[in-house]
N, C-alpha and C. Protein backbone atom coordinates (compact mmCIF):
# COMPACT_ATOMS: atom_id res chain seq x y z
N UNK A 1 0.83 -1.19 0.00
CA UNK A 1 0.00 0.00 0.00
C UNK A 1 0.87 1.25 0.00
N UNK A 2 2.19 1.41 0.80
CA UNK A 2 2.82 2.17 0.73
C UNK A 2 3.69 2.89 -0.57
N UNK A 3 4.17 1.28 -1.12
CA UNK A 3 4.25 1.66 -1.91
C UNK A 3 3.83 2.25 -3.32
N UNK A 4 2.32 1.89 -3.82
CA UNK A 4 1.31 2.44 -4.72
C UNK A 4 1.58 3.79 -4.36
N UNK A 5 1.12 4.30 -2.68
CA UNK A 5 0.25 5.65 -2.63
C UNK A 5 2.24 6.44 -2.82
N UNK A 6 3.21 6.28 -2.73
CA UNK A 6 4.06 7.16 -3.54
C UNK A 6 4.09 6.61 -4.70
N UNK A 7 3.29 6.24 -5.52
CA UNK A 7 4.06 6.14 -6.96
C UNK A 7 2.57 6.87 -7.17
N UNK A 8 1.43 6.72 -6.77
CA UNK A 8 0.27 7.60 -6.81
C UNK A 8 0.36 9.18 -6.96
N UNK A 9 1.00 9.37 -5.62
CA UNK A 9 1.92 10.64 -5.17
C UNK A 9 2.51 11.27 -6.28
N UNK A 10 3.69 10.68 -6.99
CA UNK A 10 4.97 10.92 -7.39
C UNK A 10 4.16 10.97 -8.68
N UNK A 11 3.31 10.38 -9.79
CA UNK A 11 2.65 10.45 -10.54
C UNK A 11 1.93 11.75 -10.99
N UNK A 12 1.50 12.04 -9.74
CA UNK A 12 0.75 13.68 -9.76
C UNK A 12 1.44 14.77 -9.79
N UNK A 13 2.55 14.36 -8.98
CA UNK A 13 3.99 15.65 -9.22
C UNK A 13 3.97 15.90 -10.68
N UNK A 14 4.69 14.41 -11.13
CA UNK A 14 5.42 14.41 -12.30
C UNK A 14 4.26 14.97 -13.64
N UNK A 15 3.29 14.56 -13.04
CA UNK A 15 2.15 15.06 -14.27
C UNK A 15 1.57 16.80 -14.01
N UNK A 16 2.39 17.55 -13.80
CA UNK A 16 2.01 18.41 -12.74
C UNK A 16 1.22 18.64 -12.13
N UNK A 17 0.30 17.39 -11.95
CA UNK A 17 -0.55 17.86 -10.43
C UNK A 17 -1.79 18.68 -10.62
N UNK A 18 -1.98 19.05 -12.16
CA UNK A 18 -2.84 19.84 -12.13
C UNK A 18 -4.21 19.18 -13.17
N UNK A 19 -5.61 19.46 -12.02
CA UNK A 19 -6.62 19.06 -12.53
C UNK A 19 -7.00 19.05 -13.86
N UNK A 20 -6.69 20.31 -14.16
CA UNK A 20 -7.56 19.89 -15.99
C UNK A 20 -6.84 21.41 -16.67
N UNK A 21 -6.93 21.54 -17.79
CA UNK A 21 -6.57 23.02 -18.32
C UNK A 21 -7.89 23.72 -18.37
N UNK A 22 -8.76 23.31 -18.07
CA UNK A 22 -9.92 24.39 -17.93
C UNK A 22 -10.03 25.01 -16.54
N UNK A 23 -8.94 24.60 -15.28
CA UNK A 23 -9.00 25.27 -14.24
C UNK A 23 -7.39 25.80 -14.63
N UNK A 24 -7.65 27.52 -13.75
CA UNK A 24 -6.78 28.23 -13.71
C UNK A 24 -6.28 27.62 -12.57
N UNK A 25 -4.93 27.09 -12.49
CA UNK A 25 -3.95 26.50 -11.15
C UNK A 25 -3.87 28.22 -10.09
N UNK A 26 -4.06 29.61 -10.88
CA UNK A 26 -4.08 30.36 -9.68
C UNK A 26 -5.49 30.84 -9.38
N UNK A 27 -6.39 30.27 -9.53
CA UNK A 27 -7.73 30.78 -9.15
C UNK A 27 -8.25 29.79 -7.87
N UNK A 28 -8.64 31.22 -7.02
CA UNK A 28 -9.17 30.50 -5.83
C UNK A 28 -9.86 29.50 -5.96
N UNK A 29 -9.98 28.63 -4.85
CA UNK A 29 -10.71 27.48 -5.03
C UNK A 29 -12.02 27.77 -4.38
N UNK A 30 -12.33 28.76 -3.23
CA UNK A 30 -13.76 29.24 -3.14
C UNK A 30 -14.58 29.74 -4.31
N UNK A 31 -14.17 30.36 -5.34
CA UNK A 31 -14.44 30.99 -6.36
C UNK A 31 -14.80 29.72 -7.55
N UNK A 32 -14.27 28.88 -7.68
CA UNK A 32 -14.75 27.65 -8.77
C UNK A 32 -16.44 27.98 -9.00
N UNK A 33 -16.50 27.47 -10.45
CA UNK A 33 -18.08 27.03 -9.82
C UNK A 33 -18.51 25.36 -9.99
N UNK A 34 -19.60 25.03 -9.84
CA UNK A 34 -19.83 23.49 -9.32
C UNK A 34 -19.37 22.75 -10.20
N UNK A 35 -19.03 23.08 -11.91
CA UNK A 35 -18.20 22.09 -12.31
C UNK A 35 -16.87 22.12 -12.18
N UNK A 36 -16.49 22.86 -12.22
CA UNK A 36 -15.17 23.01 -12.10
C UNK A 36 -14.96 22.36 -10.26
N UNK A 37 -15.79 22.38 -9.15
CA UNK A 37 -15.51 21.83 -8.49
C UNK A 37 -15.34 20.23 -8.24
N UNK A 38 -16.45 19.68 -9.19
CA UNK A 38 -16.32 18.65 -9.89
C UNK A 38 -14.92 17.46 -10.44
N UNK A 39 -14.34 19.15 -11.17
CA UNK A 39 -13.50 18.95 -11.83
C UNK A 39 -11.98 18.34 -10.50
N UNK A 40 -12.36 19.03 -9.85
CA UNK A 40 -11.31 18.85 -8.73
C UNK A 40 -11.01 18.04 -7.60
N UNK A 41 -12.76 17.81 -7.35
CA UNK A 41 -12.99 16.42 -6.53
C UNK A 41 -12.54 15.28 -7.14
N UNK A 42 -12.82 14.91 -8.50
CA UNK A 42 -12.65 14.30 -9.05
C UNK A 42 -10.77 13.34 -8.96
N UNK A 43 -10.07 15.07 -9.16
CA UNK A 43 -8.44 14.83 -8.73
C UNK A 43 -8.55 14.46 -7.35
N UNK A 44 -8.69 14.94 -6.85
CA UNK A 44 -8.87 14.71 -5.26
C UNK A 44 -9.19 13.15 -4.81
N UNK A 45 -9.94 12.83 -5.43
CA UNK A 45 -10.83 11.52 -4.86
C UNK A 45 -9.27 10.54 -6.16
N UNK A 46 -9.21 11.06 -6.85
CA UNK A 46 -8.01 10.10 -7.65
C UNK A 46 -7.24 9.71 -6.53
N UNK A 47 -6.30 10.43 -5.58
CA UNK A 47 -5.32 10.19 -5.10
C UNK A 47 -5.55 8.99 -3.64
N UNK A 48 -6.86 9.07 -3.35
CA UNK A 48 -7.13 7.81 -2.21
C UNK A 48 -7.48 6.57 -3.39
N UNK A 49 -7.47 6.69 -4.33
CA UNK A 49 -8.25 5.07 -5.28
C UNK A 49 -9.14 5.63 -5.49
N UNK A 50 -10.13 6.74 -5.80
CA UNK A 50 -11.27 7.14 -6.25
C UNK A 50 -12.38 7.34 -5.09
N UNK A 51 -13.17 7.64 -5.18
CA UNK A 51 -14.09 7.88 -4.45
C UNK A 51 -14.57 7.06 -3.58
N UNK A 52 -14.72 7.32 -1.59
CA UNK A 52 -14.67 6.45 -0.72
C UNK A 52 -13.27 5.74 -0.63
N UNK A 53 -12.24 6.05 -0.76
CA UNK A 53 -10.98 4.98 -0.71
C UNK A 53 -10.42 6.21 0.28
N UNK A 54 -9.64 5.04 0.40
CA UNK A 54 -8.80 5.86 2.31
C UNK A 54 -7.00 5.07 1.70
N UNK A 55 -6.39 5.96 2.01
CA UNK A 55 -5.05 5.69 1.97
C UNK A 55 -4.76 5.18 3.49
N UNK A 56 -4.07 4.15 3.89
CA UNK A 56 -3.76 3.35 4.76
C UNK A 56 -1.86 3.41 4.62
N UNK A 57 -1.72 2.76 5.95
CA UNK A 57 -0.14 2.26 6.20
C UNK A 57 -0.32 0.47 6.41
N UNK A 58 0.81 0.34 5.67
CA UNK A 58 1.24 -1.27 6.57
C UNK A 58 1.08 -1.27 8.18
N UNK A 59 0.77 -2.17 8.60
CA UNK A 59 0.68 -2.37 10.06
C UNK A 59 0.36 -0.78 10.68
N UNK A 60 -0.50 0.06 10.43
CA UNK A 60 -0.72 0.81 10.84
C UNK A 60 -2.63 1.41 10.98
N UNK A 61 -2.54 1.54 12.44
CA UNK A 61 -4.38 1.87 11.93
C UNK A 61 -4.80 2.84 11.68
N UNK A 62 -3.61 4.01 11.56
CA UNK A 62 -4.00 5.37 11.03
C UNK A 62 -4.50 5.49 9.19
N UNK A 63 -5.36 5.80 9.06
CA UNK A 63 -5.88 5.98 7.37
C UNK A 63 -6.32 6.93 7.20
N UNK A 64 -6.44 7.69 6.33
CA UNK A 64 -6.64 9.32 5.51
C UNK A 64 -8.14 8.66 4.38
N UNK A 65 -8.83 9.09 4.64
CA UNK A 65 -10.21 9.25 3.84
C UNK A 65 -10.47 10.19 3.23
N UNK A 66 -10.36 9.58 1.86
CA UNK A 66 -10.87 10.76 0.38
C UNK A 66 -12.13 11.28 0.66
N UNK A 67 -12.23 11.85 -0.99
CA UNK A 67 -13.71 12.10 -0.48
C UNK A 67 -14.58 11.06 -1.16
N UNK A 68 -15.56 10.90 -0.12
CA UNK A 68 -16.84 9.58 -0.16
C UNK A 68 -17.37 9.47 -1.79
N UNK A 69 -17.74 10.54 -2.43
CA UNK A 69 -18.83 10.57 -3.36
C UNK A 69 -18.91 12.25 -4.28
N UNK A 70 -18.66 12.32 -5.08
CA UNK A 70 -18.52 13.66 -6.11
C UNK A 70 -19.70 14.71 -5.22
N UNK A 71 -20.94 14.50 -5.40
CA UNK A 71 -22.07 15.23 -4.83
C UNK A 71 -21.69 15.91 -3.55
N UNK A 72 -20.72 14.91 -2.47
CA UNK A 72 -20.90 15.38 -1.05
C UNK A 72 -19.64 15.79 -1.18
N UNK A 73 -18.62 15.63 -2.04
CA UNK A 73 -17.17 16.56 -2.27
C UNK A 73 -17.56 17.73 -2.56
N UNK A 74 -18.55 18.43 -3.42
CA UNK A 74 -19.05 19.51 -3.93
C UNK A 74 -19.36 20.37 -3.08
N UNK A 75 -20.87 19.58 -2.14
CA UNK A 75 -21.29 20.64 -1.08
C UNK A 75 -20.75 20.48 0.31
N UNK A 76 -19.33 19.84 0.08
CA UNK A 76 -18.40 20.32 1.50
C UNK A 76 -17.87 21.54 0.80
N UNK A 77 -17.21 21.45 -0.42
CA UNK A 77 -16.51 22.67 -0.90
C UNK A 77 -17.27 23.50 -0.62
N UNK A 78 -18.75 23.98 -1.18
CA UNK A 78 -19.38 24.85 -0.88
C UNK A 78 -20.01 25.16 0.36
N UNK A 79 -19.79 24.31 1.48
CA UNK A 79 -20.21 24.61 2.66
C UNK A 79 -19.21 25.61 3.29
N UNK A 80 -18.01 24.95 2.94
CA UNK A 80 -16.73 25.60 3.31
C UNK A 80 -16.21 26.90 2.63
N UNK A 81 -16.98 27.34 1.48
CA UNK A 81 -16.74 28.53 0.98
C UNK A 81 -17.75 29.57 1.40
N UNK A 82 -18.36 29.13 2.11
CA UNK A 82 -19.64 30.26 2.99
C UNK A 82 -19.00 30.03 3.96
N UNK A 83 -18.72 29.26 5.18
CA UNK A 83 -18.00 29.30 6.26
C UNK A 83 -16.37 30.09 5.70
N UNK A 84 -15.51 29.76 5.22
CA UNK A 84 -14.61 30.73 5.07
C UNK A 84 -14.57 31.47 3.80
N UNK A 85 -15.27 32.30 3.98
CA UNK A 85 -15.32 33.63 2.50
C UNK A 85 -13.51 33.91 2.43
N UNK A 86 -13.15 33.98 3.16
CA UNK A 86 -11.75 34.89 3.05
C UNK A 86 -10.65 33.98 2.50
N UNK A 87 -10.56 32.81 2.30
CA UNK A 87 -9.83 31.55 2.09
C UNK A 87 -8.48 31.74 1.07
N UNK A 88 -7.65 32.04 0.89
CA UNK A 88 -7.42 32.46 0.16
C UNK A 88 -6.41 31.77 -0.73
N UNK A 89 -6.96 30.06 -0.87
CA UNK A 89 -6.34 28.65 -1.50
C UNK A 89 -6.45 29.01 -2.75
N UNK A 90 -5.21 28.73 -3.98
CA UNK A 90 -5.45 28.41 -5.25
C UNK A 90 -5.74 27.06 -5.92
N UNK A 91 -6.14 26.82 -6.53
CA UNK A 91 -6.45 25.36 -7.25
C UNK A 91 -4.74 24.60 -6.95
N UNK A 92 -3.59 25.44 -7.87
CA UNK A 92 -2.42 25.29 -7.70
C UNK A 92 -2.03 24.92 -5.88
N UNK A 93 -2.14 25.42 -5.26
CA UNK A 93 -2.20 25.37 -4.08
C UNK A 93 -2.47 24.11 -2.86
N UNK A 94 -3.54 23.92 -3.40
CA UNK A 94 -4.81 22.95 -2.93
C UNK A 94 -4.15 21.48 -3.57
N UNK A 95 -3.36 21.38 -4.72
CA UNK A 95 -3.28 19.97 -5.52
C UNK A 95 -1.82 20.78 -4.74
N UNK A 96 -0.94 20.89 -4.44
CA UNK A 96 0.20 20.71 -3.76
C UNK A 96 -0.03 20.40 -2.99
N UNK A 97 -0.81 20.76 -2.08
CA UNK A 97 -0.93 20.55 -0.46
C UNK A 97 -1.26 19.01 -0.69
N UNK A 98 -3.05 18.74 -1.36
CA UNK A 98 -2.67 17.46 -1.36
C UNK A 98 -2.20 16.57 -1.48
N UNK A 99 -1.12 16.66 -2.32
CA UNK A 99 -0.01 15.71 -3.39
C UNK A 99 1.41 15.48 -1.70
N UNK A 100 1.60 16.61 -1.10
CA UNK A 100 2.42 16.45 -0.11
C UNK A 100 1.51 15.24 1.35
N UNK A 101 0.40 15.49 1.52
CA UNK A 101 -0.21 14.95 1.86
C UNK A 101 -0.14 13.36 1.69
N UNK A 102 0.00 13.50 0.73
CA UNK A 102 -0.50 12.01 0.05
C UNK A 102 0.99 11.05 0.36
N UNK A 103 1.99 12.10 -0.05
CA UNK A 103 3.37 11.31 -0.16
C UNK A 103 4.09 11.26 1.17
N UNK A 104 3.38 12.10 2.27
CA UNK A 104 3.93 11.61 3.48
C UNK A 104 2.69 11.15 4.56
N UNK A 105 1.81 10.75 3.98
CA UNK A 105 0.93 9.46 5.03
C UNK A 105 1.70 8.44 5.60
N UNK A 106 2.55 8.01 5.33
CA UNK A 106 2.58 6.60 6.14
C UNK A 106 4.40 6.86 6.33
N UNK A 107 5.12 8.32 6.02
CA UNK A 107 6.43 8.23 6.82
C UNK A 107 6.35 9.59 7.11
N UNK A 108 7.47 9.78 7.75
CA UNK A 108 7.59 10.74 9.01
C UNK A 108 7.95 12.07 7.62
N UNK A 109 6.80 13.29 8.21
CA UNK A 109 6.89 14.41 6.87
C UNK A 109 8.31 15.46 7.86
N UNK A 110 8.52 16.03 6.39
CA UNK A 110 9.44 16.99 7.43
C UNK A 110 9.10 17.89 8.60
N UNK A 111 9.82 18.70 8.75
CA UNK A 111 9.05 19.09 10.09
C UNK A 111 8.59 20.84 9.93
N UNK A 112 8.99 21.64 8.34
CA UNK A 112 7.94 22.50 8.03
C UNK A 112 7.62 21.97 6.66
N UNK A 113 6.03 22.30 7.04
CA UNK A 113 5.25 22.45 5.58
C UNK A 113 5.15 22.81 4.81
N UNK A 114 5.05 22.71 3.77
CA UNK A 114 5.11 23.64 2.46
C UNK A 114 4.19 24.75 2.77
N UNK A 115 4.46 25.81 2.09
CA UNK A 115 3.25 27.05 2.38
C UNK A 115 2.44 26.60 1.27
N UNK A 116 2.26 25.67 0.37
CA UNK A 116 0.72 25.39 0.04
C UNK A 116 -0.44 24.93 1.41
N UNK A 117 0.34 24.15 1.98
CA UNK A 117 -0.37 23.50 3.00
C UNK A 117 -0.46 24.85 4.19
N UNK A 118 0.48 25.16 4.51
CA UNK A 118 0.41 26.52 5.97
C UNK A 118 -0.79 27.76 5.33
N UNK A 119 -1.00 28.05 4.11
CA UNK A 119 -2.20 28.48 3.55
C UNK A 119 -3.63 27.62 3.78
N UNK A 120 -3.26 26.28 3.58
CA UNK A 120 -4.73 25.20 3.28
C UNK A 120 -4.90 25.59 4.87
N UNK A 121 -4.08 25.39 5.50
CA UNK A 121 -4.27 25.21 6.94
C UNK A 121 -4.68 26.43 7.74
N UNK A 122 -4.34 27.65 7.47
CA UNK A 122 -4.84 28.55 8.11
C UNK A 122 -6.03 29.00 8.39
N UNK A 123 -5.84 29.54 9.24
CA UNK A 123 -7.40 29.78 10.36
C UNK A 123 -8.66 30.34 9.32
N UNK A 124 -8.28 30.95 8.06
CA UNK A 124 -9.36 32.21 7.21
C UNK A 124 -9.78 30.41 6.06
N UNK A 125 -8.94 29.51 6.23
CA UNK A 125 -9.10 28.30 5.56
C UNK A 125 -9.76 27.20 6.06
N UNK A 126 -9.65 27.37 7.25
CA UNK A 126 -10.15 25.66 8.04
C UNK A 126 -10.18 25.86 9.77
N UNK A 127 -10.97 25.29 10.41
CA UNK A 127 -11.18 25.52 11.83
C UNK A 127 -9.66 25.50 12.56
């Protein structure tokens, strides 16, 4: 398993990581509209095995859960873009953070984050 989810990982780098050419990599991701959010769940839900798949460790019971189902990927995005108006994630942004995500689940990540992620993560972004 470990090894798939970095070649999963390393796949998305190398392909740059980016959802589709109909999304701008610097346009906010509150700002999308529902296809284009679509468009992104879609990447998103790629990197656990598709939709409902959870990235796991060997002998480990910690697991990371994609998102469940396109519909309820959508209206979390949009729940979360009325709860944080101010957000200020790019598409570009958002597929880094996750792609780092992805490639350090199951070993020890460094010990600072990329500022894609210290953006995903901030308070105007997420509780």
């Amino acid at each position: 398993m470990k090894v798939a989810l970095l070649v999963m990982a390393s796949l998305l780098v190398m392909c740059g990581g980016h959802v589709n050419d109909a999304l701008d990599p610097q346009a906010r991701v509150e700002q999308l509209s529902g296809d284009q959010l679509k468009r992104l769940c879609d990447w998103w839900a790629a990197g656990y095995g598709g939709y409902g798949g959870s990235v796991g460790c060997d002998g480990s019971d910690g697991a990371a859960d994609g998102p469940v189902d396109q519909a309820s990927c959508v209206s979390m995005s949009l729940q979360t873009e009325a709860i944080y108006p101010n957000c200020t994630i790019t598409v570009d942004q958002f597929e880094k953070c996750i792609t780092f995500r992805l490639q350090f689940q199951c070993v020890d990540a460094p010990a600072t984050m990329p500022d894609p992620c210290v953006v995903y993560q901030s308070p105007g972004c997420s509780p």
